[in-house]
Protein backbone atom coordinates (compact mmCIF):
# COMPACT_ATOMS: atom_id res chain seq x y z
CA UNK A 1 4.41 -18.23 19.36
CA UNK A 2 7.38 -16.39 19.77
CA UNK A 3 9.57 -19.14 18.32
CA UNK A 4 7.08 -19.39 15.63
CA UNK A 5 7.82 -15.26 14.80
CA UNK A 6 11.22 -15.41 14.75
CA UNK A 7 10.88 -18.19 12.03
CA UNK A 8 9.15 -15.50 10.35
CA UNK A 9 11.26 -12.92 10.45
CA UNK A 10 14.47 -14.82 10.13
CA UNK A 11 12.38 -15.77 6.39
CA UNK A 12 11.63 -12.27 5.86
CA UNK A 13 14.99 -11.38 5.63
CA UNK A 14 15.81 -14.12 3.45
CA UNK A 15 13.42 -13.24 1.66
CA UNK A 16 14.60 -9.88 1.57
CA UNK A 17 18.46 -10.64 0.53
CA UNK A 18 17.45 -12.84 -1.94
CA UNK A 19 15.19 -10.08 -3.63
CA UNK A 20 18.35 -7.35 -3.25
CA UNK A 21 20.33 -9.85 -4.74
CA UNK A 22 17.70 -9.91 -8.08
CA UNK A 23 16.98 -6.56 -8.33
CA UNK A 24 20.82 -5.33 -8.03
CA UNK A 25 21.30 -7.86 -10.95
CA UNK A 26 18.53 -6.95 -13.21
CA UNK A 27 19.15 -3.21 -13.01
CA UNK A 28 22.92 -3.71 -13.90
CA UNK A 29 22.27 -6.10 -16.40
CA UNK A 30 19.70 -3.76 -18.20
CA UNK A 31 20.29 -1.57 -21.14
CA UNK A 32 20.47 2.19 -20.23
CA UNK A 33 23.51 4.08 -18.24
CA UNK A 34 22.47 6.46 -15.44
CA UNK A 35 25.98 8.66 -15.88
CA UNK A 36 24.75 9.33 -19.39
CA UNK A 37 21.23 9.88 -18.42
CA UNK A 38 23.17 12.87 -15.69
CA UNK A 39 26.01 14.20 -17.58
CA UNK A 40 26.28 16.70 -19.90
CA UNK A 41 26.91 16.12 -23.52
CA UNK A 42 30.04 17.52 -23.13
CA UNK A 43 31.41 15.74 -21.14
CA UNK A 44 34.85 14.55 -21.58
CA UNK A 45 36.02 10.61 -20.66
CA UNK A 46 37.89 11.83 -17.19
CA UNK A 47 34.36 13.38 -15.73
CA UNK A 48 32.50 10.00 -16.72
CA UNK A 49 34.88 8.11 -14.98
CA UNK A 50 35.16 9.87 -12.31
CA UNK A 51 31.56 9.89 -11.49
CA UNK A 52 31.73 6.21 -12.15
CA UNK A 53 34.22 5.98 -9.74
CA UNK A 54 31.76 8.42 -7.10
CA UNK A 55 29.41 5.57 -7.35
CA UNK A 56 30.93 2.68 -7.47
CA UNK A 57 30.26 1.61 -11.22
CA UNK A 58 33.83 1.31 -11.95
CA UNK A 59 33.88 -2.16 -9.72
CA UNK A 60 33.49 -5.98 -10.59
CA UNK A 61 29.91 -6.31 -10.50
CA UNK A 62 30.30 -8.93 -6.69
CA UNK A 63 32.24 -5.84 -5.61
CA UNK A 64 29.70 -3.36 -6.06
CA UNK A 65 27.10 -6.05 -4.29
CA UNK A 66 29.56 -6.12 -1.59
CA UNK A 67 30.34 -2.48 -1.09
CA UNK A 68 26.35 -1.84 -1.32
CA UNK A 69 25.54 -4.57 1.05
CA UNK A 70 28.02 -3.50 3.48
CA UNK A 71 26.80 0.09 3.48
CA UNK A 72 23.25 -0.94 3.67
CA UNK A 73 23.87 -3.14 7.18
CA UNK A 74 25.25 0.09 8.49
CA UNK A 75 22.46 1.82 7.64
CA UNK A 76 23.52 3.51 4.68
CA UNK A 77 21.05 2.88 1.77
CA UNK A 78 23.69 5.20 -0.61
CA UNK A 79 22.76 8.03 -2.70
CA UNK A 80 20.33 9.12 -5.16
CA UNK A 81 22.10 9.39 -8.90
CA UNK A 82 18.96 11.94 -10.23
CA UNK A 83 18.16 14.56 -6.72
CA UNK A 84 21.98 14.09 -5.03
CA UNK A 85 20.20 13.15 -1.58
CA UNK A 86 20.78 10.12 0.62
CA UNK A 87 18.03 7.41 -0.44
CA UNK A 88 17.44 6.57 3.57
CA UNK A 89 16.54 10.47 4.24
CA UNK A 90 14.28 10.40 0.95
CA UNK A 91 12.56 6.93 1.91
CA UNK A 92 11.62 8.82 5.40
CA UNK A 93 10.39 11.50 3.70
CA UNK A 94 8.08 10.23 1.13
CA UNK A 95 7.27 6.80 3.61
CA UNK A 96 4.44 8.39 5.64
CA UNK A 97 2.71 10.17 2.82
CA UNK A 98 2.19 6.37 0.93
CA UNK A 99 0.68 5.25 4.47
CA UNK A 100 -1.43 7.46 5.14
CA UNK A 101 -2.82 7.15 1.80
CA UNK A 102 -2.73 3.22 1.86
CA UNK A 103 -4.26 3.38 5.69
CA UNK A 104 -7.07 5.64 4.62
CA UNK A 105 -7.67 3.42 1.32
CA UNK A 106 -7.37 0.51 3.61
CA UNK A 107 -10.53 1.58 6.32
CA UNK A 108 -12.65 2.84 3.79
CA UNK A 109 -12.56 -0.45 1.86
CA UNK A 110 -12.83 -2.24 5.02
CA UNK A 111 -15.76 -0.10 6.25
CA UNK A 112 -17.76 -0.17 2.50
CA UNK A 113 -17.15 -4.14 1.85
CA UNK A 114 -18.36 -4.55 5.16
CA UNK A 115 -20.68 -2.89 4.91
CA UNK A 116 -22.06 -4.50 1.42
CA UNK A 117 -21.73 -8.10 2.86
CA UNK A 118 -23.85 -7.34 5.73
CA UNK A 119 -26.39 -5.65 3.95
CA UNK A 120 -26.27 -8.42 1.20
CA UNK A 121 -26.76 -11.21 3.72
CA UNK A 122 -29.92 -9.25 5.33
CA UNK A 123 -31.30 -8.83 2.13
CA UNK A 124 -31.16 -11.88 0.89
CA UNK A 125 -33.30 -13.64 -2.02
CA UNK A 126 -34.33 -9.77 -2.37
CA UNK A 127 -34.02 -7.38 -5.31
CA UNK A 128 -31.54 -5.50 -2.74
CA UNK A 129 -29.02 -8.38 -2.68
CA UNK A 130 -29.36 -8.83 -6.23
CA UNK A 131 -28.90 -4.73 -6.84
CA UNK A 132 -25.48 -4.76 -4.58
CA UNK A 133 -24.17 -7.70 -6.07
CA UNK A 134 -24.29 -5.91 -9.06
CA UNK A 135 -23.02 -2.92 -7.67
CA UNK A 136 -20.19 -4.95 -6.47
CA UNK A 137 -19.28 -6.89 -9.54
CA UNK A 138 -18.85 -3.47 -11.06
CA UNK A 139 -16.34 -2.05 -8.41
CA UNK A 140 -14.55 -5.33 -8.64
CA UNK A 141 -14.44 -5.45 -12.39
CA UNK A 142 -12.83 -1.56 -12.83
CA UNK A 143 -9.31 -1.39 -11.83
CA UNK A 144 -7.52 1.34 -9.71
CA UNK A 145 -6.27 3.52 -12.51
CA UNK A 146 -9.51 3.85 -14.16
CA UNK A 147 -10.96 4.86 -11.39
CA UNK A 148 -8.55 7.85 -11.03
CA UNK A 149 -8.91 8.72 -14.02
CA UNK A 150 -12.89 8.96 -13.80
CA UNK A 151 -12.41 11.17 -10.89
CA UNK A 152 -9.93 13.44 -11.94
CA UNK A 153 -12.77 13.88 -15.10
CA UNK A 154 -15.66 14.22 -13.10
CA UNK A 155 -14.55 15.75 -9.89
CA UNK A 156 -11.19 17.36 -10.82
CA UNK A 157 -12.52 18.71 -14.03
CA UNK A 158 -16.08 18.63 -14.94
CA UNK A 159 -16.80 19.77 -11.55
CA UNK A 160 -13.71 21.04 -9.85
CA UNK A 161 -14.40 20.61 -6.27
CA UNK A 162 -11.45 18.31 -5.05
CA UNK A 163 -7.93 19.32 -5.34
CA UNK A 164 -5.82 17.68 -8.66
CA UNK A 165 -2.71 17.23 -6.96
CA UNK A 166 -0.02 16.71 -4.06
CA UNK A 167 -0.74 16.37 -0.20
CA UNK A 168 -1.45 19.98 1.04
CA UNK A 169 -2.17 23.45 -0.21
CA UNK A 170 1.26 25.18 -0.71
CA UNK A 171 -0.40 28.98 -1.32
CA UNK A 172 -1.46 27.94 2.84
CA UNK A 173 2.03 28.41 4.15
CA UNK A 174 1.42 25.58 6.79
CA UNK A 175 3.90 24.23 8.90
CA UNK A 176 4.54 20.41 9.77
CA UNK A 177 7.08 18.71 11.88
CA UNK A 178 6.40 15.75 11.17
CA UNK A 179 5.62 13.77 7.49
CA UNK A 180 2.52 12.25 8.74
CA UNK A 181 0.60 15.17 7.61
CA UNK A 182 -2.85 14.05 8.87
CA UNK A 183 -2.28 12.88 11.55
CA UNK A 184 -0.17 15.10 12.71
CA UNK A 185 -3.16 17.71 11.86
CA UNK A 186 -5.59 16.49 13.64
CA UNK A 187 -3.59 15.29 17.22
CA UNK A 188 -2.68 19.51 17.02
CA UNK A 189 -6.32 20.01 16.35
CA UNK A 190 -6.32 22.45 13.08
CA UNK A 191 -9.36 21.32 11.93
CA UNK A 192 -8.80 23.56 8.90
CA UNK A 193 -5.28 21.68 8.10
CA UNK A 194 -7.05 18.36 8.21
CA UNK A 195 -9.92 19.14 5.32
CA UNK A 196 -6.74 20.51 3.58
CA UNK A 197 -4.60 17.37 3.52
CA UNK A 198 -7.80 14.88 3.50
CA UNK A 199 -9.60 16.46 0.61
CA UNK A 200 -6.21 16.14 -1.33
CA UNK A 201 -6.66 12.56 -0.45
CA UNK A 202 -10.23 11.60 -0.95
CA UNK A 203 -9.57 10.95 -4.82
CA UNK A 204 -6.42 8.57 -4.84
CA UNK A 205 -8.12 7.17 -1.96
CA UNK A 206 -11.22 6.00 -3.46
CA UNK A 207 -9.52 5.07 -6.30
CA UNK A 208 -7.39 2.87 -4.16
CA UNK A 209 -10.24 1.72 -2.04
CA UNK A 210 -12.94 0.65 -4.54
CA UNK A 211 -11.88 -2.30 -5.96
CA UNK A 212 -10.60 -3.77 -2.18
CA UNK A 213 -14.12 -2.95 -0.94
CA UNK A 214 -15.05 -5.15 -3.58
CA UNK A 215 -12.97 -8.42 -2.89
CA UNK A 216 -13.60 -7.60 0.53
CA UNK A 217 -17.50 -7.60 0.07
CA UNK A 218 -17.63 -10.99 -2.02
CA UNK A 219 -15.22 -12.54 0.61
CA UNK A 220 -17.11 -11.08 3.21
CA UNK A 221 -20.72 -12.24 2.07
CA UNK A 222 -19.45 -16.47 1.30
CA UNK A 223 -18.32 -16.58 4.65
CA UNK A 224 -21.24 -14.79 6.14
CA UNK A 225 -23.62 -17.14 4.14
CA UNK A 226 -21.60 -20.50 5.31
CA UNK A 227 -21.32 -19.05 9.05
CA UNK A 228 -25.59 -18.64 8.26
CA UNK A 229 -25.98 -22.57 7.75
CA UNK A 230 -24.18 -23.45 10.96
CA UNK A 231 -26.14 -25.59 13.38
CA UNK A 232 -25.70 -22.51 16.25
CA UNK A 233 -27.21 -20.15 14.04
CA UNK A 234 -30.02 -22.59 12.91
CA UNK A 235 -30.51 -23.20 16.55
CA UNK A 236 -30.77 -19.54 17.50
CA UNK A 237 -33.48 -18.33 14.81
CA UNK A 238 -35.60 -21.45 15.95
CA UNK A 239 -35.49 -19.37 19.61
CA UNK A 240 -36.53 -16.29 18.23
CA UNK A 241 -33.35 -14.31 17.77
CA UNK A 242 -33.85 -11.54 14.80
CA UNK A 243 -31.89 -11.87 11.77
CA UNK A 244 -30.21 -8.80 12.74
CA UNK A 245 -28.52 -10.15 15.40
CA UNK A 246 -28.07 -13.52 13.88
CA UNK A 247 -25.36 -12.00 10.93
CA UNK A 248 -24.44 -9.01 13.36
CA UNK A 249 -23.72 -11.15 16.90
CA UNK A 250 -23.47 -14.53 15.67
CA UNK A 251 -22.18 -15.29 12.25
CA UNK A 252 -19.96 -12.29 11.51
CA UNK A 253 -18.07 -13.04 14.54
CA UNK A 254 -16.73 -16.10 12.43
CA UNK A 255 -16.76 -15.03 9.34
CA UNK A 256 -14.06 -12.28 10.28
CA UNK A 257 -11.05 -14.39 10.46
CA UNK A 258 -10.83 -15.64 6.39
CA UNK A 259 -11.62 -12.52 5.60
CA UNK A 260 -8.92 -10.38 7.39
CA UNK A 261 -6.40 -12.97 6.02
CA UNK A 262 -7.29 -12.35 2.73
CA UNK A 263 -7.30 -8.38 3.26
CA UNK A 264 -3.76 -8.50 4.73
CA UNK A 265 -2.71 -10.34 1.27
CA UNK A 266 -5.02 -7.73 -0.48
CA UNK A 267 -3.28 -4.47 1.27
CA UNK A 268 0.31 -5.47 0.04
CA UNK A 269 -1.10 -5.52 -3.69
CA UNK A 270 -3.05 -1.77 -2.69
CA UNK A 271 0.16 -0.81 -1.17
CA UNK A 272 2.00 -2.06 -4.81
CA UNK A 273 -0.84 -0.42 -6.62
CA UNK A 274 -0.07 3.25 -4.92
CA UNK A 275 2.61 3.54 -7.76
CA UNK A 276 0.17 4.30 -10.47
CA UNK A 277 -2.03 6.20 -8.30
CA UNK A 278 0.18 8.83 -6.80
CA UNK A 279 1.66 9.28 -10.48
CA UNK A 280 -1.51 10.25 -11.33
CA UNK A 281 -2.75 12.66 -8.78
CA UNK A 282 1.35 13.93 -8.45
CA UNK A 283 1.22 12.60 -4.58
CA UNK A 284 4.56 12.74 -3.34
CA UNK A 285 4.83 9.25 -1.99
CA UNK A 286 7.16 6.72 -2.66
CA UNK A 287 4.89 4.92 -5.44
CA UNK A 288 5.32 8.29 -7.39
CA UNK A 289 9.47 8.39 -6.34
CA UNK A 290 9.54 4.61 -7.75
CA UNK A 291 8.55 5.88 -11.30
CA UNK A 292 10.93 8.68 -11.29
CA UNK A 293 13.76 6.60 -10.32
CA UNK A 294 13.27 3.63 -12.84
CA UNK A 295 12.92 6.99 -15.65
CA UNK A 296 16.42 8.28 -14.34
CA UNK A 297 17.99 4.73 -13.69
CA UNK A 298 18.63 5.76 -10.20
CA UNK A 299 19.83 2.56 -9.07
CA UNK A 300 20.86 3.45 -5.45
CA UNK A 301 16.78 4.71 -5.10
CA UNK A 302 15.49 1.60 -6.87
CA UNK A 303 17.39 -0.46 -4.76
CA UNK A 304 16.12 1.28 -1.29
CA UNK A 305 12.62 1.56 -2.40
CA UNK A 306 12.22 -2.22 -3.46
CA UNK A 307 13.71 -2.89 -0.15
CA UNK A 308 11.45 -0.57 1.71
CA UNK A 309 8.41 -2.38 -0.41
CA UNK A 310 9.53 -5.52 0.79
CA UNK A 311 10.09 -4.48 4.27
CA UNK A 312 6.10 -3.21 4.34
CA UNK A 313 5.09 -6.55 2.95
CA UNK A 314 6.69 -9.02 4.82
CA UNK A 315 5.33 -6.71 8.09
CA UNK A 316 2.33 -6.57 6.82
CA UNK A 317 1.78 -10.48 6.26
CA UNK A 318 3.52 -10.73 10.26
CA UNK A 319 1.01 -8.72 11.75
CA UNK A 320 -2.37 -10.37 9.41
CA UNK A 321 -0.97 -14.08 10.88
CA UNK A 322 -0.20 -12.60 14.41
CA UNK A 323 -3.92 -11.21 14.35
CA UNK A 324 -6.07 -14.22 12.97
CA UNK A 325 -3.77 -16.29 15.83
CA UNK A 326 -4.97 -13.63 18.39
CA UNK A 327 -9.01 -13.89 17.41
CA UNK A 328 -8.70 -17.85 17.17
CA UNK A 329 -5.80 -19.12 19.61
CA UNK A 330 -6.19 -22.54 18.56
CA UNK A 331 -4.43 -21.95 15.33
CA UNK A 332 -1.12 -21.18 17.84
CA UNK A 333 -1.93 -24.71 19.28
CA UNK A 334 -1.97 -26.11 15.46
């Protein structure tokens, strides 16, 4: 097992280089200067090359590689071109809002595809299945963004009762210490805080959360409806045992594991799809940073958030194969 993770990881970061090595490529390769995009119009020859020279863009492109790899074992992701901040100090600050928004997204979907499949599979050959498959086919079939959208129309506008934008209510003067702004809420125990920050959420959320309920759900329901044929199941109605109990104790027990497999492959892609949605509501996560920095061609900040992405993904795939070992241990012995 643990040989087996450090295979893992030792691919991760790979992985990892081999992505830095595209990205720094691709964005020096690509039309568009970022000293022209921050300089005056003014500006004479001597300023442009000197702030060439402040970042580095006066180097052999394998030198700047090298000076930015260098920097970024030590820990130093560089600086932001567009808000003159270190990237590493802007990556921890935007980094919990993103999670909290793609761990909230993440349980809700969890909790309604769940919640579909089970119901689907107990109503079965019914006009109920047939009404939630339907229900389902439409969550699966709108994407993210349109969802937004529809709820910044309906519930942003039409009837204004969730917030429009950001994390928090500024006019509210509160105070965090930490970035996790839930969380940190509601271990403290201002109840009042927590409806503030969640009810800023509940619309990106959703938005993020629908469709993933929906692949969950259809996922959810085959494996129930296989796990529902199995001779131990067939065996247990013939002695009586309610159908309740049958999808609830028996067959969901083994339907679980291809399903959380394909919801750890499913979370990366929410995670990716936070981009759009934060633009959208103006949630200041990283999703809603990325945008800003490809506009400026802040290549330091593209470079440290495609990194951080990649970091969250290859974590997030660790931890889904480390948990399907953990509820069947014979896949360790395989």
């Amino acid at each position: 097992m643990i040989s087996a993770i450090l295979k893992r990881v030792a691919m991760g970061a790979i992985t990892l280089l081999g992505v830095a090595i595209v990205v720094f490529v691709l964005l020096r390769v690509a039309p568009g200067n970022p000293i022209a995009m921050m300089i005056g119009p003014g500006a004479s020859e001597t300023d442009i090359l000197a702030l060439k020279a402040k970042y580095g863009l006066d180097q052999s492109l394998p030198m700047q590689f090298w000076i930015w790899l260098t920097n970024f074992l030590q820990g130093d992701f560089g600086t932001s071109i567009s808000r003159q901040v270190s990237v590493i100090s802007l990556l921890s600050e935007r980094l919990p809002a993103t999670l909290e928004l793609a761990i909230a997204a993440l349980v809700i979907a969890v909790l309604l595809g769940g919640l579909i499949a089970v119901l689907s599979t107990l109503l079965r050959k019914s006009w109920g299945a047939s009404a939630l498959d339907g229900a389902n086919s439409l969550l699966l079939t709108v994407p993210e963004f349109v969802w937004a959208l529809a709820f910044v129309l309906l519930l942003g506008v039409a009837f204004p009762i969730l917030p429009l934008s950001g994390r928090n209510d500024p006019a509210a003067g509160t105070v965090f210490v930490t970035n996790f702004y839930l969380i940190e809420a509601i271990l403290t125990g201002r109840w009042g805080v927590v409806w503030d920050v969640f009810s800023h959420m509940l619309m990106p959320v959703f938005a993020l959360a629908l469709p993933l309920a929906a692949i969950i759900a259809r996922v959810l329901k085959e494996a129930l409806g296989e796990a529902m044929m199995q001779d131990y199941v067939v065996l247990a109605r013939v002695k009586g045992m309610s159908e309740r109990r049958l999808v609830l104790g028996e067959a969901l027990r083994n339907a679980v594991g291809p399903t959380l497999a394909l919801t750890g492959v499913q979370f990366t892609f929410l995670i990716g799809g936070t981009v759009i949605i934060e633009k959208i509501f103006s949630y200041p996560g990283l999703g809603n940073m990325a945008i800003d920095a490809v506009i400026n061609r802040d290549f330091p900040l593209i470079q440290g958030l495609i990194l951080m992405f990649g970091v969250l993904f290859i974590l997030i795939n660790l931890a889904v194969d480390l948990l399907v070992v953990a509820l069947n241990p014979r896949l360790s012995r395989g």
